[in-house]
Protein backbone atom coordinates (compact mmCIF):
# COMPACT_ATOMS: atom_id res chain seq x y z
CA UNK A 1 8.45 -10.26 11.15
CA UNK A 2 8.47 -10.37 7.77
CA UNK A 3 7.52 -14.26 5.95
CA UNK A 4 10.05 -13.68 3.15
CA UNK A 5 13.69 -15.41 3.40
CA UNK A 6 16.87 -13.92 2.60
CA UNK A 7 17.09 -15.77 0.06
CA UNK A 8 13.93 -14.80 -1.50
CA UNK A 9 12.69 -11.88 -2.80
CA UNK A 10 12.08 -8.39 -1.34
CA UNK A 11 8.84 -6.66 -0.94
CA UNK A 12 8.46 -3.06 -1.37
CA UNK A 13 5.01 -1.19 -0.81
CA UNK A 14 3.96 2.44 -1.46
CA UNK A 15 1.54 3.67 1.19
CA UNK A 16 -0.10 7.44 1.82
CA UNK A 17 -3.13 9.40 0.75
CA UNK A 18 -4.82 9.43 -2.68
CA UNK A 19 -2.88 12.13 -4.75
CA UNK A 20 0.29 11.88 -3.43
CA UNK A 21 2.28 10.72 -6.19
CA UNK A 22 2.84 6.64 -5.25
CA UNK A 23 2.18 5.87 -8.87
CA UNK A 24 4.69 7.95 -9.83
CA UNK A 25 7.40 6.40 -7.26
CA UNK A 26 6.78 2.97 -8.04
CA UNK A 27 7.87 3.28 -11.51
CA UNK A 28 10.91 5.01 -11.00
CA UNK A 29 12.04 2.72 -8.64
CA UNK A 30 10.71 -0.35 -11.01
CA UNK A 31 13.09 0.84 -13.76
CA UNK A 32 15.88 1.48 -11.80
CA UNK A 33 15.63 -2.02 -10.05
CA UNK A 34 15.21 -3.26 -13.78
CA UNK A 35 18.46 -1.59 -14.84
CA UNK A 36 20.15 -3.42 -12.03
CA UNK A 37 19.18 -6.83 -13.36
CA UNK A 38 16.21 -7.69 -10.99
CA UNK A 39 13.22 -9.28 -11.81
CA UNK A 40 10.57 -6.64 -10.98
CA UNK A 41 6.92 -7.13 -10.12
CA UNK A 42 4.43 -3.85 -9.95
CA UNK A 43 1.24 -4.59 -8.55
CA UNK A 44 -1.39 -2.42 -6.95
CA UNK A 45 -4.34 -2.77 -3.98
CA UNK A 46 -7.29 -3.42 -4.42
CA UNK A 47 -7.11 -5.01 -8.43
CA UNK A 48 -3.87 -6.40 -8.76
CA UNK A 49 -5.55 -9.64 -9.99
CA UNK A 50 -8.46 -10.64 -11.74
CA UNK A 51 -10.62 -10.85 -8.94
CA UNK A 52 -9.31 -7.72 -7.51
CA UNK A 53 -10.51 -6.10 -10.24
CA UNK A 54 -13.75 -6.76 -9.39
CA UNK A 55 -13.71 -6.32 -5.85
CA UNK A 56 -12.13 -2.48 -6.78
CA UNK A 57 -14.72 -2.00 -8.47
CA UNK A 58 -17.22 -2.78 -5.90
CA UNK A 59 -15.54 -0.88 -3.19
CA UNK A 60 -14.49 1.91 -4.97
CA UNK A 61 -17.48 2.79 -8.01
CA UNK A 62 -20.03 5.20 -6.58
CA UNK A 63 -22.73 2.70 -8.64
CA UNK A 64 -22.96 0.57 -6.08
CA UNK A 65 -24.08 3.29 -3.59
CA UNK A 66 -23.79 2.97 0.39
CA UNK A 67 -21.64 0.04 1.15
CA UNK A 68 -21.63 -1.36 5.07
CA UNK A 69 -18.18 -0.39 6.55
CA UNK A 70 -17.92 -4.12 7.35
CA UNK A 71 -18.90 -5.44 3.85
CA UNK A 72 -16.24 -2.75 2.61
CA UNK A 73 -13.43 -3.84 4.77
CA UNK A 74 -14.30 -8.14 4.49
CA UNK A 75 -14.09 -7.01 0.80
CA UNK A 76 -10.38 -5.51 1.20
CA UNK A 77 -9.50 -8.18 2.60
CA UNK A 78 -10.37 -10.80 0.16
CA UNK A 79 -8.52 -8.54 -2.42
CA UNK A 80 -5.31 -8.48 -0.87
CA UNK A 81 -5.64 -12.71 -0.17
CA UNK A 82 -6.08 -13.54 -3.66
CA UNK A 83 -3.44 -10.64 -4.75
CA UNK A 84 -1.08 -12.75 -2.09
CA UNK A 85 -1.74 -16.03 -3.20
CA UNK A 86 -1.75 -14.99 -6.94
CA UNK A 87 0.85 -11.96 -7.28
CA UNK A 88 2.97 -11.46 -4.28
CA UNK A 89 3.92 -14.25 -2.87
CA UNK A 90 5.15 -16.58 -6.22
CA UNK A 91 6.92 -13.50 -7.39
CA UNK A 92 8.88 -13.46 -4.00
CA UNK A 93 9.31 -17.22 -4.01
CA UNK A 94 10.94 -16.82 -7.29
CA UNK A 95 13.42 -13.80 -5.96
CA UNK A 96 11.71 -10.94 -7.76
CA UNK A 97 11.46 -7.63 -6.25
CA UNK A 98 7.49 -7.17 -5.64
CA UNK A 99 6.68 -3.10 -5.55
CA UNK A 100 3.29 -2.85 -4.81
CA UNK A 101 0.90 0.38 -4.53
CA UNK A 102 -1.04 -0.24 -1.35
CA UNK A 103 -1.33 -3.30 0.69
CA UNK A 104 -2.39 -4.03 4.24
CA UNK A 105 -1.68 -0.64 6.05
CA UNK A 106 -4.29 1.37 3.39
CA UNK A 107 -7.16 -0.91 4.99
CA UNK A 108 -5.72 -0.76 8.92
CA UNK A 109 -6.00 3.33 8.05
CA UNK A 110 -8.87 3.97 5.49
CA UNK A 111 -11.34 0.94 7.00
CA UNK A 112 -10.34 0.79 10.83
CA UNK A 113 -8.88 4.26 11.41
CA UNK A 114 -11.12 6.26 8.98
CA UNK A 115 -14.28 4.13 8.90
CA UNK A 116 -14.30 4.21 12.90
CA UNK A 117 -14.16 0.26 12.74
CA UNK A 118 -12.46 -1.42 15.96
CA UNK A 119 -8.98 -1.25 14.84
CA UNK A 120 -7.92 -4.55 16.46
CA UNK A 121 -10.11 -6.31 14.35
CA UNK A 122 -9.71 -5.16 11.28
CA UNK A 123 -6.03 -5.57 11.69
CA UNK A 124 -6.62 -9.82 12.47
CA UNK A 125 -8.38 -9.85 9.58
CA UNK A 126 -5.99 -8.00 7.48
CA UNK A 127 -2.87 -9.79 8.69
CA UNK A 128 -5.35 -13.58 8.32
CA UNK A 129 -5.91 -12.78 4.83
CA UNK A 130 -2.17 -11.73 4.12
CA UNK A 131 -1.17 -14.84 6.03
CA UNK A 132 1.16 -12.17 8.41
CA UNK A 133 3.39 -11.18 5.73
CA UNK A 134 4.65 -7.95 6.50
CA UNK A 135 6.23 -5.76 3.57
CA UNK A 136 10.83 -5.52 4.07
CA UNK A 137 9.67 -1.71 3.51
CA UNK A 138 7.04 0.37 3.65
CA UNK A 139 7.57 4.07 2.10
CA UNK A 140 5.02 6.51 3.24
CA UNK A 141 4.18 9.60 1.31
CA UNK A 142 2.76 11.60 2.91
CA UNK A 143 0.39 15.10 2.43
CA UNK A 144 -2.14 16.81 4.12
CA UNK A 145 -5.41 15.25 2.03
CA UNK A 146 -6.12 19.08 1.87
CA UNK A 147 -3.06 19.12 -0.45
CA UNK A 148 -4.43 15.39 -2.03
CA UNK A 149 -7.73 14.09 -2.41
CA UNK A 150 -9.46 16.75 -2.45
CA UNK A 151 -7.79 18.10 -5.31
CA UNK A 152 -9.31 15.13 -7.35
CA UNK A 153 -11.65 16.55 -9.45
CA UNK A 154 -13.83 12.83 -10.08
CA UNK A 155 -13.35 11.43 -7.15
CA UNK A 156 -14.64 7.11 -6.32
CA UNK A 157 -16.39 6.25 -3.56
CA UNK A 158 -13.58 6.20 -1.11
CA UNK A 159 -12.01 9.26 -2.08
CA UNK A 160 -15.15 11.22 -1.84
CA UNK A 161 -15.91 9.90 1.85
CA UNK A 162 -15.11 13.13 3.21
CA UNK A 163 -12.10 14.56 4.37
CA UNK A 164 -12.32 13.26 7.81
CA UNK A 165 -12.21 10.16 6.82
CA UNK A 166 -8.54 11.25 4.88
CA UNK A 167 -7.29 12.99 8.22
CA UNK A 168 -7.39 9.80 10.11
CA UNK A 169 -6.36 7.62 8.06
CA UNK A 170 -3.56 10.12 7.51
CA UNK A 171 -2.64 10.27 11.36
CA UNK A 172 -3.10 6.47 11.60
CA UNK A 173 -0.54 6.22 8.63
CA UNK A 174 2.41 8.28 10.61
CA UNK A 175 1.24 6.07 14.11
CA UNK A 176 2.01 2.71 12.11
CA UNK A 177 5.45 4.16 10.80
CA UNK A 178 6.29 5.85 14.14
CA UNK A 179 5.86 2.39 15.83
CA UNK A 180 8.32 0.30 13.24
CA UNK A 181 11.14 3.41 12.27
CA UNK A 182 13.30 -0.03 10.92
CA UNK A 183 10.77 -0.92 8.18
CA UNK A 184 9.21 2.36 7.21
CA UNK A 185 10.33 5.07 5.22
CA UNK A 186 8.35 8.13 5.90
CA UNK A 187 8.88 11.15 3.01
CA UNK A 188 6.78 14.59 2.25
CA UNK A 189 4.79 13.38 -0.44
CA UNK A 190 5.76 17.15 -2.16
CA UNK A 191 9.14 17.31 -2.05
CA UNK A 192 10.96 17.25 -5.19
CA UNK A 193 9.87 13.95 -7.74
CA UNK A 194 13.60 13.07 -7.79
CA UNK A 195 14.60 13.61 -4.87
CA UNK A 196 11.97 11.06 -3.07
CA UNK A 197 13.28 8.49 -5.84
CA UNK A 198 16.98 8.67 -4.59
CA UNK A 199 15.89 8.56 -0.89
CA UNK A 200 14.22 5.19 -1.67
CA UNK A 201 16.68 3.87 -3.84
CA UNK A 202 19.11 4.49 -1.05
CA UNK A 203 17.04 2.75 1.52
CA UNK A 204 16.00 -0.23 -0.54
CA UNK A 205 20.03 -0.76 -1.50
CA UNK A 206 20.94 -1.95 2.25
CA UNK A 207 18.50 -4.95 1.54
CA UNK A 208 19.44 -5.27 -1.49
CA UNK A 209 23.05 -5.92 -0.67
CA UNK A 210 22.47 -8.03 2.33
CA UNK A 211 23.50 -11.13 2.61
């Protein structure tokens, strides 16, 4: 169940593989929300803060060489708490819309699923950190990381972790929107730019509108 109130703001997350156009998404449906008169907040996963950014930077720059699976993942995690207590959840307190590239399903897929850490606990440490707040909607774009990553041409740390890595976290993507149809929104990550855009504008506007 989701922690924010109808009467509070709504939050929106982009989720899928690196290259799959979630960038892209998020600011077409920030300036369309904008030209409806809402308050829009764009944030991103890991380094939507000022902490963040340092905590992307030592999970994602190849400098910092091999990184423990566990270190990696505790490091996620204390991201996305300071991105909550800092970003997400006083921009929802305040009614904003809070669109934000990544957020607790990225580490459930890329550090649990793809790292071959116990699932289960990755996911209490995920959801303790986030304090259980669970996105209104989750869009999913999704591509074959044959299609994705690997066309990256400089690729960080993560991204260049091997592409069995991106197949489970792919899989493990589609298992967590297969489970909860009502809050995710699953699209091909290569169908037309617009035509993604107008599918999530049309899912977001039944919680927009409700009472």
């Amino acid at each position: 169940m989701s922690l924010t109130q109808p009467d509070e703001g709504i939050f929106v997350v982009f989720e899928g593989g690196d290259g799959v156009g979630k960038s892209t998404q998020t600011r077409l449906l920030a300036d369309w929300l904008t030209q409806q008169g809402r308050e829009v907040v764009v944030t991103l996963e890991p380094g939507g803060t000022e902490l963040g950014a340092v905590l992307r930077d030592l999970v994602l720059n190849p400098k910092w060489g091999d990184v423990s699976p566990r270190a990696e993942a505790l490091m996620y995690a204390a991201d996305k708490a300071q991105h909550l207590y800092e970003v997400v959840l006083p921009a929802l307190r305040r009614g904003a819309v809070v669109i934000s590239d990544r957020y607790v399903d990225s580490m459930l897929a890329y550090q649990g699923a793809g790292r071959d850490l116990d699932a289960d606990r990755v996911e209490q440490i995920a959801r303790w950190a986030t304090k259980d707040l669970l996105p209104d909607l989750t869009v999913l774009l999704d591509l074959d990381p044959e299609l994705g990553v690997a066309s990256i041409a400089q690729k960080d740390r993560l991204e260049g972790a091997g592409q069995q890595l991106h197949h489970r976290a792919r899989q493990f993507f589609l298992d967590l929107a297969q489970r909860d149809p009502q809050h995710y929104l699953v699209l091909a990550a290569r169908d037309p730019i617009e035509q993604i855009a107008a599918a999530v504008r049309g899912r977001l506007s039944s919680l927009l509108s409700a009472p």
